[in-house]
C-alpha atoms as a PDB file:
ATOM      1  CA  UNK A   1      -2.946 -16.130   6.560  1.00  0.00           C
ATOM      2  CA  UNK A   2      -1.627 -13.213   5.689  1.00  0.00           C
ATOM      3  CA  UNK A   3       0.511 -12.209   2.751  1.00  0.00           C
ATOM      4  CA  UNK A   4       2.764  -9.068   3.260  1.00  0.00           C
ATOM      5  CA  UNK A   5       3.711  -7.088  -0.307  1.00  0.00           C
ATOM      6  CA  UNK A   6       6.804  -4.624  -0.393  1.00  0.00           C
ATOM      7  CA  UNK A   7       8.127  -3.165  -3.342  1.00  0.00           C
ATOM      8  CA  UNK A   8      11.864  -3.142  -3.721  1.00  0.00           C
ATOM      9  CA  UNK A   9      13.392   0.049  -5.871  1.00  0.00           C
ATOM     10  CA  UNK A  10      17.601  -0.474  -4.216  1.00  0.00           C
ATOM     11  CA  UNK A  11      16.674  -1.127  -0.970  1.00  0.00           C
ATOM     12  CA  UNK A  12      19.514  -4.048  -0.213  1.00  0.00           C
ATOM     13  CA  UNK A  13      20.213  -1.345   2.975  1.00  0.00           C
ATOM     14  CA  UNK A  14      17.093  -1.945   4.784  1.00  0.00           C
ATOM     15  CA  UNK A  15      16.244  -5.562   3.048  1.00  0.00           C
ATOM     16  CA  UNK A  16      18.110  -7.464   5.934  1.00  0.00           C
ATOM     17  CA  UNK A  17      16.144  -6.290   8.887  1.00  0.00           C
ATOM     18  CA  UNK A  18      12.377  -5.839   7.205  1.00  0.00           C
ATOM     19  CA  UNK A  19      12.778  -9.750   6.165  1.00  0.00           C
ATOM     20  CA  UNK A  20      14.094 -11.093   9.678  1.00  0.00           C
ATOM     21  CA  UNK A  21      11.661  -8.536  11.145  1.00  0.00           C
ATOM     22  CA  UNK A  22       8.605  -9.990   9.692  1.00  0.00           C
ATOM     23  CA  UNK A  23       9.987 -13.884   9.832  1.00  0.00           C
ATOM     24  CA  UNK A  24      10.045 -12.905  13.632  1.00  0.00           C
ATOM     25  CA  UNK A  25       7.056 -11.293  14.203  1.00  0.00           C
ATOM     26  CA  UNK A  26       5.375 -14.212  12.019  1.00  0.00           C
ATOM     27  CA  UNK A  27       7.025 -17.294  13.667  1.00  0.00           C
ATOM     28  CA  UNK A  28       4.724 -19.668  14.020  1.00  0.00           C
ATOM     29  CA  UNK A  29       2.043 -17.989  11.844  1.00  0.00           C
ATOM     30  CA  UNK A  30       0.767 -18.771   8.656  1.00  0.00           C
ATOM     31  CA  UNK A  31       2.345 -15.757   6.330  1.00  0.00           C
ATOM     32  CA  UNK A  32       3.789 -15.173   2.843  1.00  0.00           C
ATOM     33  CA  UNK A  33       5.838 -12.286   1.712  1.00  0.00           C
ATOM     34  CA  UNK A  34       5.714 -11.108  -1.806  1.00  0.00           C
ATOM     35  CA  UNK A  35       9.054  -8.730  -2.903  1.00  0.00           C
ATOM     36  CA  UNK A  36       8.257  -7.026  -5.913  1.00  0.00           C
ATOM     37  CA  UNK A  37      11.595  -6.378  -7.523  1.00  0.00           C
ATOM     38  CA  UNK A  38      11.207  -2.483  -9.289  1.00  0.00           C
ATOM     39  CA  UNK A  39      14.967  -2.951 -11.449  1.00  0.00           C
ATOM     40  CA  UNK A  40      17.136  -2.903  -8.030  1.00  0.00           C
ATOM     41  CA  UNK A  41      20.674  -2.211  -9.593  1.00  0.00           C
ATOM     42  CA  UNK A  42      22.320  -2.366  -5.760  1.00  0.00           C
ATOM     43  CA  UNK A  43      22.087  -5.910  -4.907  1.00  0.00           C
ATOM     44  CA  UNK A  44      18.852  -5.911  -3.778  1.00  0.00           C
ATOM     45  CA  UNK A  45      17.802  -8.608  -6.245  1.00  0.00           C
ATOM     46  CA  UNK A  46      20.791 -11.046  -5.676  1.00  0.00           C
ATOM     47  CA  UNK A  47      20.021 -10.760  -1.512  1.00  0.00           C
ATOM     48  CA  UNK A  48      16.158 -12.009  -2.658  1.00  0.00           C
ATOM     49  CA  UNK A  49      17.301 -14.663  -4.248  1.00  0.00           C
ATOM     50  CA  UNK A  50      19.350 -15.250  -0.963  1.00  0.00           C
ATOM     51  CA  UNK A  51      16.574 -15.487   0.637  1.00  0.00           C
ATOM     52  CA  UNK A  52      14.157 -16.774  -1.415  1.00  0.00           C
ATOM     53  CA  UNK A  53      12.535 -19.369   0.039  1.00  0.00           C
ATOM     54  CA  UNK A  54       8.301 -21.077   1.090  1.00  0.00           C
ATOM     55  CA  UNK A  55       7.996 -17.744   2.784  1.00  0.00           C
ATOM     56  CA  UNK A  56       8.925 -15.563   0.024  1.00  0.00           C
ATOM     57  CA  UNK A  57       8.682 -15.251  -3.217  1.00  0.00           C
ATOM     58  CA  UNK A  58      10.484 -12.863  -5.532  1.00  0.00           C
ATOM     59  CA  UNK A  59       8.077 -10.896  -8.401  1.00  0.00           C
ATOM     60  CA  UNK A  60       8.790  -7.568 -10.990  1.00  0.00           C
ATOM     61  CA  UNK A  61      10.813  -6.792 -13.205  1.00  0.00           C
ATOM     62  CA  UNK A  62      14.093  -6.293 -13.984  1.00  0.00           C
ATOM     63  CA  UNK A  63      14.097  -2.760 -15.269  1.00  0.00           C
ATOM     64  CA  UNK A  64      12.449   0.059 -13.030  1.00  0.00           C
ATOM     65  CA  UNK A  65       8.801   0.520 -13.204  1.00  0.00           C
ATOM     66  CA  UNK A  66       6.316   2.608 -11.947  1.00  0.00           C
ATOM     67  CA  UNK A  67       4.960   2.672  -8.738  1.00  0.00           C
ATOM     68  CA  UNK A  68       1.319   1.395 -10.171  1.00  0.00           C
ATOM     69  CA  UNK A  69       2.659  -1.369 -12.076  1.00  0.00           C
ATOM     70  CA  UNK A  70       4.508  -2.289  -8.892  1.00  0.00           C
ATOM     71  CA  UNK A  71       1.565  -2.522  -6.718  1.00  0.00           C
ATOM     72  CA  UNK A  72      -0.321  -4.285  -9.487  1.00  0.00           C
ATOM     73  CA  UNK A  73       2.314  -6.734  -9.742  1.00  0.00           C
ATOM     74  CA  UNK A  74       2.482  -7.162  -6.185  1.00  0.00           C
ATOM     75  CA  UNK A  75      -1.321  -7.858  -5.507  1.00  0.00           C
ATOM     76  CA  UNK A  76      -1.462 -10.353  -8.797  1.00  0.00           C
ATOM     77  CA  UNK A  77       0.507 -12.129  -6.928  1.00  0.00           C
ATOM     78  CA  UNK A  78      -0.590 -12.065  -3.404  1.00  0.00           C
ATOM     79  CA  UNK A  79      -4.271 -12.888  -4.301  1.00  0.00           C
ATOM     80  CA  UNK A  80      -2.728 -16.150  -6.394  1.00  0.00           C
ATOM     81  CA  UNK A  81      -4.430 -18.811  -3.876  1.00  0.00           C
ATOM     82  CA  UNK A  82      -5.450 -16.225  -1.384  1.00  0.00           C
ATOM     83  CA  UNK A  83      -8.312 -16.957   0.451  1.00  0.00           C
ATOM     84  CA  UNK A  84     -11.075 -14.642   0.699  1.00  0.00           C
ATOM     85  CA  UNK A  85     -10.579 -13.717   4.263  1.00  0.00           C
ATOM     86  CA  UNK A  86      -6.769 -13.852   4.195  1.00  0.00           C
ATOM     87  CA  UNK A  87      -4.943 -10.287   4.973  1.00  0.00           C
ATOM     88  CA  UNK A  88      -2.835  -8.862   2.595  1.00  0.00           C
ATOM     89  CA  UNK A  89      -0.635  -5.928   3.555  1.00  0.00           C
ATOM     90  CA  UNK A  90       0.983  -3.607   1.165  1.00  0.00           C
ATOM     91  CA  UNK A  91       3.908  -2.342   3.602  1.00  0.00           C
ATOM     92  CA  UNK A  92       7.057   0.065   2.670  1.00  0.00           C
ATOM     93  CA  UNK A  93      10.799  -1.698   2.331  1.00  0.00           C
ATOM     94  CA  UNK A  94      12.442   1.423   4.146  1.00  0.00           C
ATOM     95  CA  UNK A  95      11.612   0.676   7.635  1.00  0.00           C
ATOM     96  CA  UNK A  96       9.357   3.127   7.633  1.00  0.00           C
ATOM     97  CA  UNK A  97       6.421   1.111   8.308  1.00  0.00           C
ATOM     98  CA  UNK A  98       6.086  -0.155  12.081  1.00  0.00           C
ATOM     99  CA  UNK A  99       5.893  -3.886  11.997  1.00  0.00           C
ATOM    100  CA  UNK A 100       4.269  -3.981  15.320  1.00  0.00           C
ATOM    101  CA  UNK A 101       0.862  -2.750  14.037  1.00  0.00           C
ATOM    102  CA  UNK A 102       0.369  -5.576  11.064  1.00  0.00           C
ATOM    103  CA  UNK A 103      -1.023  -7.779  13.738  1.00  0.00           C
ATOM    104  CA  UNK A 104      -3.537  -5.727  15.195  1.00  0.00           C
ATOM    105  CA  UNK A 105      -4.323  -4.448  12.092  1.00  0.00           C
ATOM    106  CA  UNK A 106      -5.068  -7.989  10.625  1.00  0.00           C
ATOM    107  CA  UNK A 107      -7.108  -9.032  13.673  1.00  0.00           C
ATOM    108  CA  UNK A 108      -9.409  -5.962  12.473  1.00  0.00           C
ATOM    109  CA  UNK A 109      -9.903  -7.672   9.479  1.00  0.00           C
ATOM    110  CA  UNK A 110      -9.915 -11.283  11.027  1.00  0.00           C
ATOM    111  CA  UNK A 111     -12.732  -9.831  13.564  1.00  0.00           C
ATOM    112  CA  UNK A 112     -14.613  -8.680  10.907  1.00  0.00           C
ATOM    113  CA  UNK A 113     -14.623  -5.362  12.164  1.00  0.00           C
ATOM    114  CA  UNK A 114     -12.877  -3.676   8.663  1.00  0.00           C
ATOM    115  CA  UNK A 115     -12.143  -4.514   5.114  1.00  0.00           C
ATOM    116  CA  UNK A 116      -9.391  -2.168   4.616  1.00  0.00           C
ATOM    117  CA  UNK A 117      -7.265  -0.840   7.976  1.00  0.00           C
ATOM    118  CA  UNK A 118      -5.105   2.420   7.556  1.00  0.00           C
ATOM    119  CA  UNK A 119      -2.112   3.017   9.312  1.00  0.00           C
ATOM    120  CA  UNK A 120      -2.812   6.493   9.618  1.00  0.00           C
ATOM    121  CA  UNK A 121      -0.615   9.449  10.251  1.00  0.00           C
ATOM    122  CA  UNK A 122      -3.760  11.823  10.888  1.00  0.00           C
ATOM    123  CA  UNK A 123      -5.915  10.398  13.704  1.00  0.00           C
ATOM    124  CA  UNK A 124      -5.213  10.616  17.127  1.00  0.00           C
ATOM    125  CA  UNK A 125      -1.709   9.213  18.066  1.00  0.00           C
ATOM    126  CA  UNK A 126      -0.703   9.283  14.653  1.00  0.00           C
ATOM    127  CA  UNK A 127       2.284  12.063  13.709  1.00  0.00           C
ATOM    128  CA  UNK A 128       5.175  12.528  11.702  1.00  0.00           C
ATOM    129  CA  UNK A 129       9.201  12.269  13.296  1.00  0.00           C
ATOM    130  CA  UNK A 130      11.940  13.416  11.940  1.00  0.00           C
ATOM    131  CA  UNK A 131      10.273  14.349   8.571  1.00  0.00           C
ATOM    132  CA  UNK A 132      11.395  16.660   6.161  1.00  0.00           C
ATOM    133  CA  UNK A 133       8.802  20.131   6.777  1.00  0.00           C
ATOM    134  CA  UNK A 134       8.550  20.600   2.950  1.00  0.00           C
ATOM    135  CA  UNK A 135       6.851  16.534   2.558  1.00  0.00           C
ATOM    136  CA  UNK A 136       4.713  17.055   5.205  1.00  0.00           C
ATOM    137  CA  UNK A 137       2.953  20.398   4.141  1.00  0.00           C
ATOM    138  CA  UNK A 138       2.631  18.204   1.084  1.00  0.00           C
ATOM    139  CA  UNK A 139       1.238  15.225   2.504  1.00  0.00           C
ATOM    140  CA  UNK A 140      -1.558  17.589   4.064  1.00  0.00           C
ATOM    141  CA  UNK A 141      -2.064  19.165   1.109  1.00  0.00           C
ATOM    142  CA  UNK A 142      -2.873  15.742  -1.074  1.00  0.00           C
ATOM    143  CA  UNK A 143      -4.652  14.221   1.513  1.00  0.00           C
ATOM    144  CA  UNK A 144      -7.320  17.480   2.079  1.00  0.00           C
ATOM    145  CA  UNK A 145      -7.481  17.119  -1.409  1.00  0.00           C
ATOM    146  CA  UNK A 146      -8.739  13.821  -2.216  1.00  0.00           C
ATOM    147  CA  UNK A 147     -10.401  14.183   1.418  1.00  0.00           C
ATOM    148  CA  UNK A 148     -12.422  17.032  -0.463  1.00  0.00           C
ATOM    149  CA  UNK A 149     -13.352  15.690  -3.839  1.00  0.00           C
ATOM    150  CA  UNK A 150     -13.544  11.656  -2.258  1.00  0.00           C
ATOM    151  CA  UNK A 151     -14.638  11.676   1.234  1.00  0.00           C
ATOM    152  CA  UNK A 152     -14.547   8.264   2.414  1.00  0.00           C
ATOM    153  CA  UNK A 153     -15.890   7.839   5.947  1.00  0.00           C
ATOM    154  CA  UNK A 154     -13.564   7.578   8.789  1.00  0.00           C
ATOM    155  CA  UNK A 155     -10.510   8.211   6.308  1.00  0.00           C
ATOM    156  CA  UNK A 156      -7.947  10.765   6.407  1.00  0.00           C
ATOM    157  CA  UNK A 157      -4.830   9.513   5.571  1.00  0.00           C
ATOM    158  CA  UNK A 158      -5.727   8.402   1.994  1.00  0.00           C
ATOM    159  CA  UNK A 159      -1.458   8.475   0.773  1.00  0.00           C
ATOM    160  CA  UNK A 160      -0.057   6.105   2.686  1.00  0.00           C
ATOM    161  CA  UNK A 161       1.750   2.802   1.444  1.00  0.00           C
ATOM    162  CA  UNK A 162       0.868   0.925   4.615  1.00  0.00           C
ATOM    163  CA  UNK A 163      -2.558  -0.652   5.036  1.00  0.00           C
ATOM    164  CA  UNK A 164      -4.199  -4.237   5.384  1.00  0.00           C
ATOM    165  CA  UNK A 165      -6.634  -5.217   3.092  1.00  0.00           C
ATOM    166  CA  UNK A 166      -8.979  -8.150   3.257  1.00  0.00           C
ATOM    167  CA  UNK A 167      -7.818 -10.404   0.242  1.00  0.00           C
ATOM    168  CA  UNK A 168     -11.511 -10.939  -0.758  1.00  0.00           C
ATOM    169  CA  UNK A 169     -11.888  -7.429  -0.790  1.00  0.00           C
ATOM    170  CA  UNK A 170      -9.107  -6.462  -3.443  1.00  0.00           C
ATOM    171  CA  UNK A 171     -10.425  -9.648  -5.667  1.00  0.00           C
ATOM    172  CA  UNK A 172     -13.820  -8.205  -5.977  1.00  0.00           C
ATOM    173  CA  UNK A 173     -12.394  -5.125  -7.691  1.00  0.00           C
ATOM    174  CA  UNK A 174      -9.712  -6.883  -9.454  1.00  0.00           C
ATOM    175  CA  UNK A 175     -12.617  -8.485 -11.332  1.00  0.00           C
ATOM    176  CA  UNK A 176     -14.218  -5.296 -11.923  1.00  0.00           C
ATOM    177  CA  UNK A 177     -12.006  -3.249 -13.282  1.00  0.00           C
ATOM    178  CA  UNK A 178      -9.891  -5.651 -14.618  1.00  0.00           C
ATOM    179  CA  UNK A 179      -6.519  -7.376 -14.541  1.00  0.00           C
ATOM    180  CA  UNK A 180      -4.854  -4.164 -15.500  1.00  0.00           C
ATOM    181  CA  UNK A 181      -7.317  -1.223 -14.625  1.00  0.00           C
ATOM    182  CA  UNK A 182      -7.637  -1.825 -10.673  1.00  0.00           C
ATOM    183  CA  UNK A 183      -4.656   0.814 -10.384  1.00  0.00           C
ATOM    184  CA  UNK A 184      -3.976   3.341 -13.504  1.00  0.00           C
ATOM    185  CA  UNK A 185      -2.131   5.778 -11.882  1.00  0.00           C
ATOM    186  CA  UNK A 186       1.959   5.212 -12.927  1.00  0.00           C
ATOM    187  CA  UNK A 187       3.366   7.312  -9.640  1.00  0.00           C
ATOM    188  CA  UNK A 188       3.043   7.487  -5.810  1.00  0.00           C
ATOM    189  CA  UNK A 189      -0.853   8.452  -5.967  1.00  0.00           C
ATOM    190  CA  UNK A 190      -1.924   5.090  -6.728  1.00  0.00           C
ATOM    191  CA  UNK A 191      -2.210   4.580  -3.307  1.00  0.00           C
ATOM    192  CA  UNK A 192      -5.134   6.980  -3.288  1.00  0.00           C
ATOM    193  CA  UNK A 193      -6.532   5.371  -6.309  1.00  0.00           C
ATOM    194  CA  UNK A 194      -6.363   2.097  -5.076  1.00  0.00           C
ATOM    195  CA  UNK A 195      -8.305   3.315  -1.932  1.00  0.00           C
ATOM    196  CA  UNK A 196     -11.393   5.402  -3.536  1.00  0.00           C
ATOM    197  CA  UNK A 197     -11.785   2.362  -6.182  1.00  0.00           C
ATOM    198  CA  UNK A 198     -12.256  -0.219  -2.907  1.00  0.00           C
ATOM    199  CA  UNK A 199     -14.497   2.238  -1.576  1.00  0.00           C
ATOM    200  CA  UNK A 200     -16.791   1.225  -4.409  1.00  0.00           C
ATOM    201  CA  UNK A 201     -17.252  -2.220  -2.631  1.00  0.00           C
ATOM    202  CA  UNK A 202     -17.176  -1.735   1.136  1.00  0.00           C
ATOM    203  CA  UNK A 203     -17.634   1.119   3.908  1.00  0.00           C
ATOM    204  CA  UNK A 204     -16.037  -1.288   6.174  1.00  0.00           C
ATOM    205  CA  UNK A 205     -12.725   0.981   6.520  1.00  0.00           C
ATOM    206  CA  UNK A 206     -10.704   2.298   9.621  1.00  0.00           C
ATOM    207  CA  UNK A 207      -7.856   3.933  10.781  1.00  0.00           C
ATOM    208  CA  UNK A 208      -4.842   2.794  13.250  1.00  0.00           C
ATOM    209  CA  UNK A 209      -2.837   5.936  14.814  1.00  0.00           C
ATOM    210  CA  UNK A 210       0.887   5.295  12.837  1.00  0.00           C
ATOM    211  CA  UNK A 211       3.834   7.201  13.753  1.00  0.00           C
ATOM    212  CA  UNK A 212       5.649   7.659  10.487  1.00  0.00           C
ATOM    213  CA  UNK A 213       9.320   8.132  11.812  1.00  0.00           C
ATOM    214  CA  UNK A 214      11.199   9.368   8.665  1.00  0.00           C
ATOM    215  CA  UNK A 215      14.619   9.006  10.791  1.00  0.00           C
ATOM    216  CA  UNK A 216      14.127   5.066  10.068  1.00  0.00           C
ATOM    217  CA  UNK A 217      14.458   5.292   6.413  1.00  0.00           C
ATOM    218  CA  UNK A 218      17.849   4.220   4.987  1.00  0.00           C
ATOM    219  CA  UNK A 219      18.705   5.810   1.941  1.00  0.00           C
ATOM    220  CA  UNK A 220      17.127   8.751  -0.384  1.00  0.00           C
ATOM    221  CA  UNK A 221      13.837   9.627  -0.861  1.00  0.00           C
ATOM    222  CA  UNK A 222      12.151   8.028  -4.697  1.00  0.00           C
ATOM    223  CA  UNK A 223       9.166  10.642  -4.745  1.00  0.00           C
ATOM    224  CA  UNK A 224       9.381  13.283  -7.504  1.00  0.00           C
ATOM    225  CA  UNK A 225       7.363  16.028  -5.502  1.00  0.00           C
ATOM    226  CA  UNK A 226       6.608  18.422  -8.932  1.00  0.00           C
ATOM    227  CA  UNK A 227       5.667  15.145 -10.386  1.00  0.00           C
ATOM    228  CA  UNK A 228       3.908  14.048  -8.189  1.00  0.00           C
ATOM    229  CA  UNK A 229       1.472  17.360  -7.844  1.00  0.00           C
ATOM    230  CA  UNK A 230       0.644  17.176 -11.766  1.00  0.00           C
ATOM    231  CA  UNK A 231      -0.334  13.564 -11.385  1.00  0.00           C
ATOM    232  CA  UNK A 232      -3.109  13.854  -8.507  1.00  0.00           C
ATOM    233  CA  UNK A 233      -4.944  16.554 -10.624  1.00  0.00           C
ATOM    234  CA  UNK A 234      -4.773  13.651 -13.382  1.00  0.00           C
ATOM    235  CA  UNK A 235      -6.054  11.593 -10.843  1.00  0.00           C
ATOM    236  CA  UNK A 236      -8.874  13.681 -10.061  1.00  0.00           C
ATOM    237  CA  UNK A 237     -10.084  14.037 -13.425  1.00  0.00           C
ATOM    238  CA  UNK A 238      -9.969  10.454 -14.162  1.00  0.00           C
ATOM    239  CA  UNK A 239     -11.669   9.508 -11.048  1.00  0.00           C
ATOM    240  CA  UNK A 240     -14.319  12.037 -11.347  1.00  0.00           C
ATOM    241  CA  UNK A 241     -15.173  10.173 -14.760  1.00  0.00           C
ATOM    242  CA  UNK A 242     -15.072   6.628 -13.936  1.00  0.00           C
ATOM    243  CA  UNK A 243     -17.595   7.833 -10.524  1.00  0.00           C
ATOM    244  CA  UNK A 244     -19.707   9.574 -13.090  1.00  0.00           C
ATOM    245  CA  UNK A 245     -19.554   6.339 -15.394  1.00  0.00           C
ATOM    246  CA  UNK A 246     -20.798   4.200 -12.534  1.00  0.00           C
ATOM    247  CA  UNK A 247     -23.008   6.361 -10.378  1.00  0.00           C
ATOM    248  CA  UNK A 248     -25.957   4.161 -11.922  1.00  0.00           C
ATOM    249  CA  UNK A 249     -25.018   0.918 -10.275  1.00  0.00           C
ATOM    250  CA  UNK A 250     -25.542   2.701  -6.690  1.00  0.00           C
ATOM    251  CA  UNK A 251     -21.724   1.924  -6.225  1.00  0.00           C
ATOM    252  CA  UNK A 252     -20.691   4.068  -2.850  1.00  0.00           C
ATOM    253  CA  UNK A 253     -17.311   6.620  -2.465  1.00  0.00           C
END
């Protein structure tokens, strides 16, 4: 099965084609989608509850969060009754993510091939379109930067919202760190926490080539770029403790 997580910051714009796009791509497979509501003061909300329904269920809050709390939210409850070898897949609600690669990317998993598949913009085939120059200098510039201080194997897109994870996978460090310390991080970085704390469990991790087509993308941009900056040197700093805490239970990064 697999259980698809978007979170939903006034997105009632691109809501009506990433919901029929997945209920098509999905017909006649076992699937669940998860809309974590961030305070959506455009509608998006009221067109959830329009489609609300066995296939999705509606989760958040109704003031705006942060993008941690989001993702936490999200995976609480995606892993509710998730099997361990279920695929859960943490997608974008822009239309930014290319529905087209969740299957592949979730017969990785199925295969046993990977625990954790990254649509990545920096492998071969992967590439930016139609992106603003000033966010992609950026991009590079986080990602050689956690690439530096947290090499993973085989990983070089470490930012990215869209991946698959094997459910099984995210449960083991749920229980680890915790209910509420799997993701600390409050802004867009959590996706590189979330990624160097499931590196703890498996080495089982590849990369898809994703074209990130920024053209797609239906209204403005949430990331706070200055913000942003400050909070992956926070980041660093925490990680570099909690890897120092743990080195003596042979844990891998």
């Amino acid at each position: 099965m697999i259980h698809f997580i978007f979170p939903v910051y006034n997105e009632k714009a691109n809501l009506p084609e990433l919901i029929a796009g997945i209920r098509r791509l999905m017909a006649g497979k076992a699937y669940r989608m998860v809309a974590v509501n961030d305070g959506s003061t455009d509608g998006s909300l009221e067109f959830l509850k329009e489609q609300q329904g066995v296939d999705l269920v509606i989760t958040g809050s109704v003031i705006n969060m942060n993008v941690g709390a989001v993702f936490s939210s999200g995976i609480h409850e995606a892993l509710k009754g998730a099997k361990d070898d279920d695929v859960i897949v943490i997608m974008e609600s822009d239309q930014t993510s290319e529905q087209e690669l969740v299957l592949p990317m979730a017969e990785s998993i199925g295969l046993g091939t990977a625990d954790i598949v990254i649509a990545s913009r920096y492998v071969s085939g992967g590439r930016y379109v139609n992106f603003p120059l000033p966010r992609v200098i950026f991009s590079h510039c986080a990602n050689r930067l956690m690439r530096a201080f947290f090499p993973v194997a085989s990983v070089r897109d470490y930012t990215i919202f869209f991946r698959a994870y094997r459910a099984g996978i995210l449960k083991r460090a749920s229980d680890y760190f915790g209910p509420f310390g799997l993701i600390q991080s409050k802004g867009f970085v959590a996706n590189a926490e979330l990624l160097v704390k499931l590196a703890f469990f498996t080495d089982r991790i590849m990369e898809v080539p994703f074209v990130y087509n920024y053209g797609m993308k239906k209204g403005a941009s949430k990331i706070n770029v200055l913000r942003t900056i400050n909070e992956y040197f926070t980041l660093i700093n925490y990680l570099k403790r909690l890897i120092s805490k743990h080195s003596a239970l042979g844990r891998r990064i």
